[in-house]
PDB file of N, CA and C in Angstrom:
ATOM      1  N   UNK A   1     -80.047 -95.899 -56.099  1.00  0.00           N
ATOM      2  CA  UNK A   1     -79.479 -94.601 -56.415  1.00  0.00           C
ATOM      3  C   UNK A   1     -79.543 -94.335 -57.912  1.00  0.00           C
ATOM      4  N   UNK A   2     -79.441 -95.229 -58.421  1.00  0.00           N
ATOM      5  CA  UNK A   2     -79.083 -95.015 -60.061  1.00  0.00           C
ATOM      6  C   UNK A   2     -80.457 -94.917 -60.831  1.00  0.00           C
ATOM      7  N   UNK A   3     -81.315 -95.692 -60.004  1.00  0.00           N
ATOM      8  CA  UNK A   3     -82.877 -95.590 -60.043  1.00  0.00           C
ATOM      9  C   UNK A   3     -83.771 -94.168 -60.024  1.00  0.00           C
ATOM     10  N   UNK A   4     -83.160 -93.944 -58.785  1.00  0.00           N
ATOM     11  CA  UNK A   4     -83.575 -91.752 -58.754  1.00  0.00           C
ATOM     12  C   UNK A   4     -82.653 -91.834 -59.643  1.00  0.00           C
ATOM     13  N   UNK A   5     -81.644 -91.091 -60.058  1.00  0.00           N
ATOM     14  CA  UNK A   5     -81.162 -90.487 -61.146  1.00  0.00           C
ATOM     15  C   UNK A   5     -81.863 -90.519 -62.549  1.00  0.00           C
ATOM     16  N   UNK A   6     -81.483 -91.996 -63.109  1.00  0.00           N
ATOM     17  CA  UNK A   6     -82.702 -92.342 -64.117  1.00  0.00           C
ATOM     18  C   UNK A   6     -84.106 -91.324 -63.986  1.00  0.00           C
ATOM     19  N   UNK A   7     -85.083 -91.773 -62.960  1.00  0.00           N
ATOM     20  CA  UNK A   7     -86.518 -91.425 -62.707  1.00  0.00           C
ATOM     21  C   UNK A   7     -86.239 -89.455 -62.628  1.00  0.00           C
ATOM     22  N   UNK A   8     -85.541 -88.693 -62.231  1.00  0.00           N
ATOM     23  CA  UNK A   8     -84.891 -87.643 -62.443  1.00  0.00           C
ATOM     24  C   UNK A   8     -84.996 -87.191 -63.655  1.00  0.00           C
ATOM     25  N   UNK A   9     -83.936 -87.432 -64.433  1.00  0.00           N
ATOM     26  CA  UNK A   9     -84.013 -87.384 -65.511  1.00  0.00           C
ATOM     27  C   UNK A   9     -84.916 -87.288 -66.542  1.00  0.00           C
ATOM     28  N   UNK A  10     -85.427 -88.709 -66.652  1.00  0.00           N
ATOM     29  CA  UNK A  10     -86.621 -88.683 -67.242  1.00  0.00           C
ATOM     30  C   UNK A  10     -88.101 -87.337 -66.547  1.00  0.00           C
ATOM     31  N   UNK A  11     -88.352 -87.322 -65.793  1.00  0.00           N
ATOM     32  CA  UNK A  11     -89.005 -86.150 -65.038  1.00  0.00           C
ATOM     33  C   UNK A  11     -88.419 -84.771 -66.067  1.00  0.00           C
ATOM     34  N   UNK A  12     -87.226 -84.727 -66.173  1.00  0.00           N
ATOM     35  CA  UNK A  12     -86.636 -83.396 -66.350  1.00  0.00           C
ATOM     36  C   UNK A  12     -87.008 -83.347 -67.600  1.00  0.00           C
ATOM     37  N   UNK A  13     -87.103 -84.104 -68.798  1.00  0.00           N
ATOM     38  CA  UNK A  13     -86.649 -84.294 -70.211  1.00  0.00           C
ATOM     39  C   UNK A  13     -88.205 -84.351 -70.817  1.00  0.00           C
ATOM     40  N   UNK A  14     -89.290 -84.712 -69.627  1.00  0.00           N
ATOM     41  CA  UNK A  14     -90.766 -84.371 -69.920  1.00  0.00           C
ATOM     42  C   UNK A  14     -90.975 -83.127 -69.543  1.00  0.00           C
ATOM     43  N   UNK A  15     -90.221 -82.505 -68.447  1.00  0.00           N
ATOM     44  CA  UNK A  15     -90.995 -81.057 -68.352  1.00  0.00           C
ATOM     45  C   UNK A  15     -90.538 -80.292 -69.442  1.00  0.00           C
ATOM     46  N   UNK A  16     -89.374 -80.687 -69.939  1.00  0.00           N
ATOM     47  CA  UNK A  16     -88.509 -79.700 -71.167  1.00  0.00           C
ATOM     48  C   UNK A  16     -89.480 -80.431 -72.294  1.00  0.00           C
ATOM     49  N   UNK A  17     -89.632 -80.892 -72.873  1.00  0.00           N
ATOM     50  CA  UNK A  17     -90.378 -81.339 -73.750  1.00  0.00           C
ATOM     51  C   UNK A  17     -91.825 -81.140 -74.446  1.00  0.00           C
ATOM     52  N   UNK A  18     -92.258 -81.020 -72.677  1.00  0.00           N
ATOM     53  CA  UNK A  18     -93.960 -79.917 -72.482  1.00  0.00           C
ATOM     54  C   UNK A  18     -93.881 -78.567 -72.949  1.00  0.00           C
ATOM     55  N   UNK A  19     -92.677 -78.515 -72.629  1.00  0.00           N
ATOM     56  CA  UNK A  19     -92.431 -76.948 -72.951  1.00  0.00           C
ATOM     57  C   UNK A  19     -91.993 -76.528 -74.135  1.00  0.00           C
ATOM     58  N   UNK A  20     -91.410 -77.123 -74.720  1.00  0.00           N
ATOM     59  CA  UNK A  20     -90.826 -76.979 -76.327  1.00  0.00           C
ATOM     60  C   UNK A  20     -92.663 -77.572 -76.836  1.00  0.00           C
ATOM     61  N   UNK A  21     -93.241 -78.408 -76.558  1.00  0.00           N
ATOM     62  CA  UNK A  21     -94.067 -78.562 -77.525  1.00  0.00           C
ATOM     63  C   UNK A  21     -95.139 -77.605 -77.139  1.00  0.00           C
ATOM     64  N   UNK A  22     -95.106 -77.265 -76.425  1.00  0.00           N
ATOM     65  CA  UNK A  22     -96.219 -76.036 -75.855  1.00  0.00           C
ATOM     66  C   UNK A  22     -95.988 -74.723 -76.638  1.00  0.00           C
ATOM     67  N   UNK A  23     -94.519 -74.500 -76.945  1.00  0.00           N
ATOM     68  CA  UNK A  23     -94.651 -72.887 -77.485  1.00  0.00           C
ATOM     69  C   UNK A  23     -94.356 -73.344 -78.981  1.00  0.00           C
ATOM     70  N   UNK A  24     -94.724 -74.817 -79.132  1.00  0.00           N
ATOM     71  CA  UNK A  24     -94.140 -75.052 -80.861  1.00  0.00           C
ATOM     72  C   UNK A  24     -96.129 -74.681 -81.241  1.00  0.00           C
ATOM     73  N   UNK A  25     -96.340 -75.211 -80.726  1.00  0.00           N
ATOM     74  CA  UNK A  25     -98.172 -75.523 -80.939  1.00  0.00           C
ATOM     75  C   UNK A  25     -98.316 -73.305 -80.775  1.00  0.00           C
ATOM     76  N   UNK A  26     -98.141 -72.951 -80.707  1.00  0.00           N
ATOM     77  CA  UNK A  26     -98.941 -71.264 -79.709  1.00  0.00           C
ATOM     78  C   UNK A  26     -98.831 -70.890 -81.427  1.00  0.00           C
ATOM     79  N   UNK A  27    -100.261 -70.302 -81.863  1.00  0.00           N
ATOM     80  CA  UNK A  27    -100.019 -69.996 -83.149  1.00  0.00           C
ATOM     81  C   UNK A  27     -99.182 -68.005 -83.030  1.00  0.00           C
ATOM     82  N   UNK A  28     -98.993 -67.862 -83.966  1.00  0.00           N
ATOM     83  CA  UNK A  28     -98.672 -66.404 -84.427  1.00  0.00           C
ATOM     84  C   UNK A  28     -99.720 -65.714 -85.095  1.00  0.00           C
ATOM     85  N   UNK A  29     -99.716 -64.856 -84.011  1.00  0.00           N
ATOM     86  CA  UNK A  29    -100.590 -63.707 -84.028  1.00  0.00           C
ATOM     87  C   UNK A  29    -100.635 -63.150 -85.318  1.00  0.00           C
ATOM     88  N   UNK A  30    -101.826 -63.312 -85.836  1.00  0.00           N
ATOM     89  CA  UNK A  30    -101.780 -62.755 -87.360  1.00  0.00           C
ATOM     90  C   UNK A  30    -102.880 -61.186 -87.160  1.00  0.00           C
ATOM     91  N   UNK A  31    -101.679 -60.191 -87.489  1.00  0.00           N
ATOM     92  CA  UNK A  31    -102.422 -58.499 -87.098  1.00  0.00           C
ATOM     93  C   UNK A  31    -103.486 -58.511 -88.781  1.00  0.00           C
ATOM     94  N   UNK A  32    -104.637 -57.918 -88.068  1.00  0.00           N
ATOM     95  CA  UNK A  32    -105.734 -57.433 -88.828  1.00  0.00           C
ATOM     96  C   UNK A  32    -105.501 -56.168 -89.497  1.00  0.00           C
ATOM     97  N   UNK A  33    -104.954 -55.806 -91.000  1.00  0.00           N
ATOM     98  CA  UNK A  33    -105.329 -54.130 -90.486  1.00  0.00           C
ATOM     99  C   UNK A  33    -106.914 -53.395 -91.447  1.00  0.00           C
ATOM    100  N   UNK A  34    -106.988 -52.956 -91.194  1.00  0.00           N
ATOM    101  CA  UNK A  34    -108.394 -52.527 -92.180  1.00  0.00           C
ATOM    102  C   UNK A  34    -107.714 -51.186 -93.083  1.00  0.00           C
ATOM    103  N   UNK A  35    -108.540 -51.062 -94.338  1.00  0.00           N
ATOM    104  CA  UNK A  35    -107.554 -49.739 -95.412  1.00  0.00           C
ATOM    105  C   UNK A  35    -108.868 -49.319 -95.651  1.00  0.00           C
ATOM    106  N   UNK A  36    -109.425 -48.363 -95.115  1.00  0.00           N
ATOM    107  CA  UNK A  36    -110.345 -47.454 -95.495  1.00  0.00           C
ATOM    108  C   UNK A  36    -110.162 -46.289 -96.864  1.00  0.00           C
ATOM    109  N   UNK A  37    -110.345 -46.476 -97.988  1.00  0.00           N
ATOM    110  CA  UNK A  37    -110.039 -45.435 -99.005  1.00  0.00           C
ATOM    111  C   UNK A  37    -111.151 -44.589 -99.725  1.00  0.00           C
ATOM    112  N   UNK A  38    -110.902 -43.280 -99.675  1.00  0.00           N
ATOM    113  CA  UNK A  38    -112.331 -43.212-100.686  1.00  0.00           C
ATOM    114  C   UNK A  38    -112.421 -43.194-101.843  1.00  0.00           C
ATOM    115  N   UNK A  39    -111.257 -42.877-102.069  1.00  0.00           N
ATOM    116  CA  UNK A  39    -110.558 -43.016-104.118  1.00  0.00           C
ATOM    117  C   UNK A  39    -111.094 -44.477-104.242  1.00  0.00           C
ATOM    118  N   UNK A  40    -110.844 -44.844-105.785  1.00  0.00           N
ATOM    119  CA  UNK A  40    -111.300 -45.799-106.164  1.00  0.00           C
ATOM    120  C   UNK A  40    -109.494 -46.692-106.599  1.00  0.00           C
ATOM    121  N   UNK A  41    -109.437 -48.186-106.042  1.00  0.00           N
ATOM    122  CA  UNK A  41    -107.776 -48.795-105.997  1.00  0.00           C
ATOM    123  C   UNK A  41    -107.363 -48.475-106.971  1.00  0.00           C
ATOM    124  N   UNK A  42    -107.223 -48.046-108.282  1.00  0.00           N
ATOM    125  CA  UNK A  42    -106.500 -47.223-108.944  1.00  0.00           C
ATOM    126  C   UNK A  42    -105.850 -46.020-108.960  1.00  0.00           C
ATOM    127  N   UNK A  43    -106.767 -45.232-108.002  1.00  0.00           N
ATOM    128  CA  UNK A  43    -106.681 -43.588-107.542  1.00  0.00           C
ATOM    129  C   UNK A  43    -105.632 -43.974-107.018  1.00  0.00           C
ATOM    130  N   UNK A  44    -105.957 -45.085-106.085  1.00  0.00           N
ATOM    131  CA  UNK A  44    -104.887 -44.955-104.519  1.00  0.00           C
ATOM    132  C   UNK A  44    -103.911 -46.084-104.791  1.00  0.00           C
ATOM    133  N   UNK A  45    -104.086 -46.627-105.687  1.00  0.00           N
ATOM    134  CA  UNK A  45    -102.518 -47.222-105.908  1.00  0.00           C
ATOM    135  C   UNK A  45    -101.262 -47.330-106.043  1.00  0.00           C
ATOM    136  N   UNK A  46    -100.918 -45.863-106.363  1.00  0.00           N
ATOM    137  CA  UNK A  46     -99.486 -45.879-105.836  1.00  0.00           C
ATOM    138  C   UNK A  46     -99.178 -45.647-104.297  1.00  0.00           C
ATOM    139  N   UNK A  47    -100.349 -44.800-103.611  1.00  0.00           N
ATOM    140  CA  UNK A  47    -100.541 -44.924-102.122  1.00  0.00           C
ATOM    141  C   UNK A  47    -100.662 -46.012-100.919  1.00  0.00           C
ATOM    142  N   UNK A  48    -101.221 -47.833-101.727  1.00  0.00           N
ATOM    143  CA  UNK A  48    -101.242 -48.516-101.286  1.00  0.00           C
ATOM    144  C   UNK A  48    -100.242 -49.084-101.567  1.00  0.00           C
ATOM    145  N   UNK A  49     -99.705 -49.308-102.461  1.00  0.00           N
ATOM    146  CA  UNK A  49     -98.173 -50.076-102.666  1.00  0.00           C
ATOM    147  C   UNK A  49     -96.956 -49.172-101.933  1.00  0.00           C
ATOM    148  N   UNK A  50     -96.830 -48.212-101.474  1.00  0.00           N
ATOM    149  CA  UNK A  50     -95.973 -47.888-100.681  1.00  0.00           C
ATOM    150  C   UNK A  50     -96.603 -48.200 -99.089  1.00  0.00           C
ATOM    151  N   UNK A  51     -97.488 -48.198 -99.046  1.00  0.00           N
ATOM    152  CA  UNK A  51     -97.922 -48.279 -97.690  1.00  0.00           C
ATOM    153  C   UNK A  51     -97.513 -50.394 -97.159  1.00  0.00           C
ATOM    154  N   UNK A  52     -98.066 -50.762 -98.415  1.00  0.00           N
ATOM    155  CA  UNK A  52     -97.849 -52.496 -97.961  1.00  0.00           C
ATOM    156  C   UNK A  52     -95.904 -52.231 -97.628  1.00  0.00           C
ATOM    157  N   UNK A  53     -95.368 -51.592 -98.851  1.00  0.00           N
ATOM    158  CA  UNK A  53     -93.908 -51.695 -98.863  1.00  0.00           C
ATOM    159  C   UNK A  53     -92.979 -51.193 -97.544  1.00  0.00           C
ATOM    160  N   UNK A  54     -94.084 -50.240 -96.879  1.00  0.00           N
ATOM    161  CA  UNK A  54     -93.362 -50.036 -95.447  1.00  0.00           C
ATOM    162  C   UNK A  54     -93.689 -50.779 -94.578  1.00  0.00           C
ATOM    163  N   UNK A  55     -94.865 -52.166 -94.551  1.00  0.00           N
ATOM    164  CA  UNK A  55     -94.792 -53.356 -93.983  1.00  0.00           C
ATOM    165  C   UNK A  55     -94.017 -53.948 -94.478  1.00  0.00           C
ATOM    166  N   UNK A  56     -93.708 -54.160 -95.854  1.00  0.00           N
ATOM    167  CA  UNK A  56     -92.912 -55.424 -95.472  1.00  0.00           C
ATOM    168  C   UNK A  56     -91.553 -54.847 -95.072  1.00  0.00           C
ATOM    169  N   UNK A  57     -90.714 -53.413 -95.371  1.00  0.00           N
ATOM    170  CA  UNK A  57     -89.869 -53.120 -94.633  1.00  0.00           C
ATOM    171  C   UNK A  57     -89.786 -53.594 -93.603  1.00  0.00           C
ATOM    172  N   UNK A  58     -90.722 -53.333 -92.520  1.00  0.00           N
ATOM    173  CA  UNK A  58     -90.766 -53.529 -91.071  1.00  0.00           C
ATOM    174  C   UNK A  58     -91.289 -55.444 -90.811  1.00  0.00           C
ATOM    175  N   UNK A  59     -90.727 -56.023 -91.745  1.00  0.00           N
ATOM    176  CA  UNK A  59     -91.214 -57.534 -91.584  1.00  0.00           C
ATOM    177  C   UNK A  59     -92.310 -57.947 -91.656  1.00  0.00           C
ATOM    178  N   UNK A  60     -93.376 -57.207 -91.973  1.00  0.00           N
ATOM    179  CA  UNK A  60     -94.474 -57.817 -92.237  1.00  0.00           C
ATOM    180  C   UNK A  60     -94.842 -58.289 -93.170  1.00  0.00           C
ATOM    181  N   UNK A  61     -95.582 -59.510 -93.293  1.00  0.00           N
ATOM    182  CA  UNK A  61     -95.456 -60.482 -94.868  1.00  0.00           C
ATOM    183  C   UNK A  61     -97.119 -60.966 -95.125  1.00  0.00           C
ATOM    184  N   UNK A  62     -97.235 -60.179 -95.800  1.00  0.00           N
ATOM    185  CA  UNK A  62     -99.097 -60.285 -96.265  1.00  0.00           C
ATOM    186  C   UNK A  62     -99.747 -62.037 -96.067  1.00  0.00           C
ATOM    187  N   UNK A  63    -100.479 -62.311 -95.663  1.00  0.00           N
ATOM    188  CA  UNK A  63    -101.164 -63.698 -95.200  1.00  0.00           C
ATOM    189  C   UNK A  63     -99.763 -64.511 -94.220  1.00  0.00           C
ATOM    190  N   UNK A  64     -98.957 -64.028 -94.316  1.00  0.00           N
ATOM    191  CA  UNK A  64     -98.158 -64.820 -93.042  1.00  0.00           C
ATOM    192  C   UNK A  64     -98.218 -63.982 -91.629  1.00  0.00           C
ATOM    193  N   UNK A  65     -98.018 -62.719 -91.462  1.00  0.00           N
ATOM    194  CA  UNK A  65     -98.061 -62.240 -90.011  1.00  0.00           C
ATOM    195  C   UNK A  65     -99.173 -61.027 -90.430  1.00  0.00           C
ATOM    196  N   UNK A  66     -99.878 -60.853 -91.024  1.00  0.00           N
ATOM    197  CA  UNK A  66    -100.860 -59.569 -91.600  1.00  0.00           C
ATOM    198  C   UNK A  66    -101.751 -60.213 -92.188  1.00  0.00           C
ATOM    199  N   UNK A  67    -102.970 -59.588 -92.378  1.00  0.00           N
ATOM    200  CA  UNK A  67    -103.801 -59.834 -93.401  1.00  0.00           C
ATOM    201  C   UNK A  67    -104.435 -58.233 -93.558  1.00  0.00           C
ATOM    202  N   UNK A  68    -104.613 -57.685 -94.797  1.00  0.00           N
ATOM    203  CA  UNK A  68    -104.904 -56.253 -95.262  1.00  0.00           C
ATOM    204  C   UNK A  68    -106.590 -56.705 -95.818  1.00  0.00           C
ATOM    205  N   UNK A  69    -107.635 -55.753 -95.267  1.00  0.00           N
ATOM    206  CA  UNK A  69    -108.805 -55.707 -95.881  1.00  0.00           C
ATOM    207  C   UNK A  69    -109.017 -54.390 -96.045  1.00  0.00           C
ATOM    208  N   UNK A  70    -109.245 -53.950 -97.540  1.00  0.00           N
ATOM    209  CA  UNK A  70    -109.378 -52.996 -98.245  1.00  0.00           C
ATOM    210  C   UNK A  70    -110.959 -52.855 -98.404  1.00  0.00           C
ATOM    211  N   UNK A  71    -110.837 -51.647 -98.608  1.00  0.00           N
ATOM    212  CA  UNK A  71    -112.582 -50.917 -98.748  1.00  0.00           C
ATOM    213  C   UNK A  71    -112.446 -49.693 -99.349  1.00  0.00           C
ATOM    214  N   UNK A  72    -113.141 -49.682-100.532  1.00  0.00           N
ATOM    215  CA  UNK A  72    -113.080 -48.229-101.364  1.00  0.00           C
ATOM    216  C   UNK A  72    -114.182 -47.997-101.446  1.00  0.00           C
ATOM    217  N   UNK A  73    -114.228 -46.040-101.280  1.00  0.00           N
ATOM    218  CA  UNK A  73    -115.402 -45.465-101.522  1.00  0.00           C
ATOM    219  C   UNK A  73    -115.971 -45.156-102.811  1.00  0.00           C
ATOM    220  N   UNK A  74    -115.092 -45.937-103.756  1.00  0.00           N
ATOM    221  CA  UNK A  74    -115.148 -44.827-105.007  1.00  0.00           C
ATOM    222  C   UNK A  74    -115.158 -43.770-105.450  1.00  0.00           C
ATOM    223  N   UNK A  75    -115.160 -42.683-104.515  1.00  0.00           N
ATOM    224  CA  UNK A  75    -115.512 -40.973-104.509  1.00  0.00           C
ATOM    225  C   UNK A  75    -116.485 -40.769-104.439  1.00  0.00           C
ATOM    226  N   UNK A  76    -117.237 -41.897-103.390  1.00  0.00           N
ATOM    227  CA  UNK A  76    -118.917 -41.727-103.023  1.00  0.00           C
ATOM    228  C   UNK A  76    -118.661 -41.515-101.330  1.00  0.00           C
ATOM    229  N   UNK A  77    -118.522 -40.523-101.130  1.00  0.00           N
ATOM    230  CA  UNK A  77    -118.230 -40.228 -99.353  1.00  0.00           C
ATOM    231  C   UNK A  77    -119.186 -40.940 -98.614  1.00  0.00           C
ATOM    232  N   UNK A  78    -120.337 -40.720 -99.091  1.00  0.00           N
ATOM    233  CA  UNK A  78    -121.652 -41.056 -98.021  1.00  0.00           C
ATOM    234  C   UNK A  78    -121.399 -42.867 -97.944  1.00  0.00           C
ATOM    235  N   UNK A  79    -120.610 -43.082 -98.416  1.00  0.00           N
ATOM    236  CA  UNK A  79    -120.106 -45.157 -98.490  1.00  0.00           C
ATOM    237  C   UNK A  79    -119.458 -45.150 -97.215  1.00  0.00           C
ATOM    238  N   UNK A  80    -118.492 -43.950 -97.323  1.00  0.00           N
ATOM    239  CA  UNK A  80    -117.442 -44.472 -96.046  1.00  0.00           C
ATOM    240  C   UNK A  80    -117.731 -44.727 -94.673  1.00  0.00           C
ATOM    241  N   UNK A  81    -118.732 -44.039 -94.079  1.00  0.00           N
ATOM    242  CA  UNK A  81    -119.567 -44.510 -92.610  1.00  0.00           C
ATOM    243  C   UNK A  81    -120.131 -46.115 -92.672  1.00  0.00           C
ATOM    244  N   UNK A  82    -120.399 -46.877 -93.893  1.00  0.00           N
ATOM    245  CA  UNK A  82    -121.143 -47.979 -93.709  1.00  0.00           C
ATOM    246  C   UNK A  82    -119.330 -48.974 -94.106  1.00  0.00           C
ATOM    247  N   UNK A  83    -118.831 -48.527 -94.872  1.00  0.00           N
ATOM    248  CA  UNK A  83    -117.126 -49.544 -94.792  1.00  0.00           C
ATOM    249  C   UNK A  83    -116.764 -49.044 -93.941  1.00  0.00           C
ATOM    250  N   UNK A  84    -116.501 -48.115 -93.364  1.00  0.00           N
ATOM    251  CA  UNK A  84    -115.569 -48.366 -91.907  1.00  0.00           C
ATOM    252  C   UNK A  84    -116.789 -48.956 -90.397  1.00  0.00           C
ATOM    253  N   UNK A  85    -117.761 -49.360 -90.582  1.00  0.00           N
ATOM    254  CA  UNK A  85    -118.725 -50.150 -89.673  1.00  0.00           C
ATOM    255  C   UNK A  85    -118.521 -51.460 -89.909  1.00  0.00           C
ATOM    256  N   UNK A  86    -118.104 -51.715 -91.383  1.00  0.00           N
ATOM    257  CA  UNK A  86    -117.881 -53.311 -91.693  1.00  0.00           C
ATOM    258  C   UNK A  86    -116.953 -53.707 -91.286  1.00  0.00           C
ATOM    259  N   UNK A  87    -115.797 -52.912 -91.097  1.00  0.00           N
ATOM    260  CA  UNK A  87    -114.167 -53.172 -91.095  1.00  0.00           C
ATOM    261  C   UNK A  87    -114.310 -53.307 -89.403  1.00  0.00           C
ATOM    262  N   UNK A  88    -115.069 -52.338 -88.622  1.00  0.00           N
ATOM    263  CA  UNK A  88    -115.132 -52.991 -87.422  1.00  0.00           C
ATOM    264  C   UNK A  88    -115.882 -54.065 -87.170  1.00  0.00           C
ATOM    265  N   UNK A  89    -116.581 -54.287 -87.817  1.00  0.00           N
ATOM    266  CA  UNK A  89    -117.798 -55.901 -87.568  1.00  0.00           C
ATOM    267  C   UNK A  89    -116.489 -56.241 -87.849  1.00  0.00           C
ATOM    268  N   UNK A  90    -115.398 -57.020 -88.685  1.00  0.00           N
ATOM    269  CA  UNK A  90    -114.752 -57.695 -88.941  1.00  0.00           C
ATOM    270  C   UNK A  90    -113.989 -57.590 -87.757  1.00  0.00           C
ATOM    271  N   UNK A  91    -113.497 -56.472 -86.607  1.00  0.00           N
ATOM    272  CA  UNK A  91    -113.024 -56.995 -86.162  1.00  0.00           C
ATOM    273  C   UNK A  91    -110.853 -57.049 -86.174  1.00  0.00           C
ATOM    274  N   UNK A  92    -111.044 -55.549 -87.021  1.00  0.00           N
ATOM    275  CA  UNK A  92    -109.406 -55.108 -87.416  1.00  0.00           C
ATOM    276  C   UNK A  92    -108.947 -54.662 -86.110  1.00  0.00           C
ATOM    277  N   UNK A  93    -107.638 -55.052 -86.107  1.00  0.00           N
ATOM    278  CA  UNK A  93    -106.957 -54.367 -85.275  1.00  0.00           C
ATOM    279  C   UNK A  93    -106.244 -53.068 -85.389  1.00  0.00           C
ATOM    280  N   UNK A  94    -106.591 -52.421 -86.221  1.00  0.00           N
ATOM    281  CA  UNK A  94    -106.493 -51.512 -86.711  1.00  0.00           C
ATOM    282  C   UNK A  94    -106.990 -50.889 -88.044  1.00  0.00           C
ATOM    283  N   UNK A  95    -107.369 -49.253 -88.578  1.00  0.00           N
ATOM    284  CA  UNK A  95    -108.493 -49.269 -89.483  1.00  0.00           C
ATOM    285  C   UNK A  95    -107.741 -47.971 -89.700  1.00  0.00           C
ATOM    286  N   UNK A  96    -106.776 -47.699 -91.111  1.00  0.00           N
ATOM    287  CA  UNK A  96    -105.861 -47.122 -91.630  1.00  0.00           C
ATOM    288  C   UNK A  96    -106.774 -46.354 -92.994  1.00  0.00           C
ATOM    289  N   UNK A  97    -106.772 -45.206 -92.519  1.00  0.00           N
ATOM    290  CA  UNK A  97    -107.296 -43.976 -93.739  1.00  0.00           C
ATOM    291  C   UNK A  97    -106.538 -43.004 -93.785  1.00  0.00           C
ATOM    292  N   UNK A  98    -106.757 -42.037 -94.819  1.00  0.00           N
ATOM    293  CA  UNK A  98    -106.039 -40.994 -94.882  1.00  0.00           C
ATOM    294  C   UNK A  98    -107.099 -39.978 -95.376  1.00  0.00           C
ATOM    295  N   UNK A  99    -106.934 -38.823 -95.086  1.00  0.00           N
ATOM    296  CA  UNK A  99    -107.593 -37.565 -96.061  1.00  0.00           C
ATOM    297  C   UNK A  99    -106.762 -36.594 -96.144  1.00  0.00           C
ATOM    298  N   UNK A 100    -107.475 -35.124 -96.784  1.00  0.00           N
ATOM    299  CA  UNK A 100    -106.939 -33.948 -96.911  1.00  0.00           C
ATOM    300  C   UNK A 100    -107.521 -33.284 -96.348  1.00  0.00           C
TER     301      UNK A 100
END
């Protein structure tokens, strides 16, 4: 009797164990976003520093749960069709522009 109990136990304390080490190992999803701009990062710099600042509002923390890939047109429009083709080769989970 004390034998099942023991063998029980032990059974129980491996399935809990599989399981704690199973969701310790599961990495965190690190979101892609892509920043399509056509200004040149000076133009759009006060535009991009509020934009990171309403991630990290919302918890997002640059190379820990995000990674941001930027692409400027310089104020050369005819650029922006070939950076926003790259930003999808890469593979963003999203591809964040703005215009007027």
């Amino acid at each position: 009797m004390i034998r099942r109990v023991v063998l029980f136990i032990c059974l129980l304390l491996t399935v809990f164990l599989h399981g704690v080490s199973a969701q310790a190992q599961q990495p965190t999803k690190v979101a892609r976003i892509g920043l399509l701009v056509a200004v040149s990062p000076s133009a759009a710099a006060a535009r991009t520093e509020a934009f990171r600042q309403g991630l990290r509002e919302l918890g997002y923390v640059e190379a820990k749960n995000i990674v941001i890939e930027s692409r400027y047109a310089e104020e050369n429009l005819d650029r922006l069709p070939a950076l926003a083709a790259e930003l999808v080769r890469l593979k963003m989970d999203v591809i964040v522009t703005a215009g007027g």
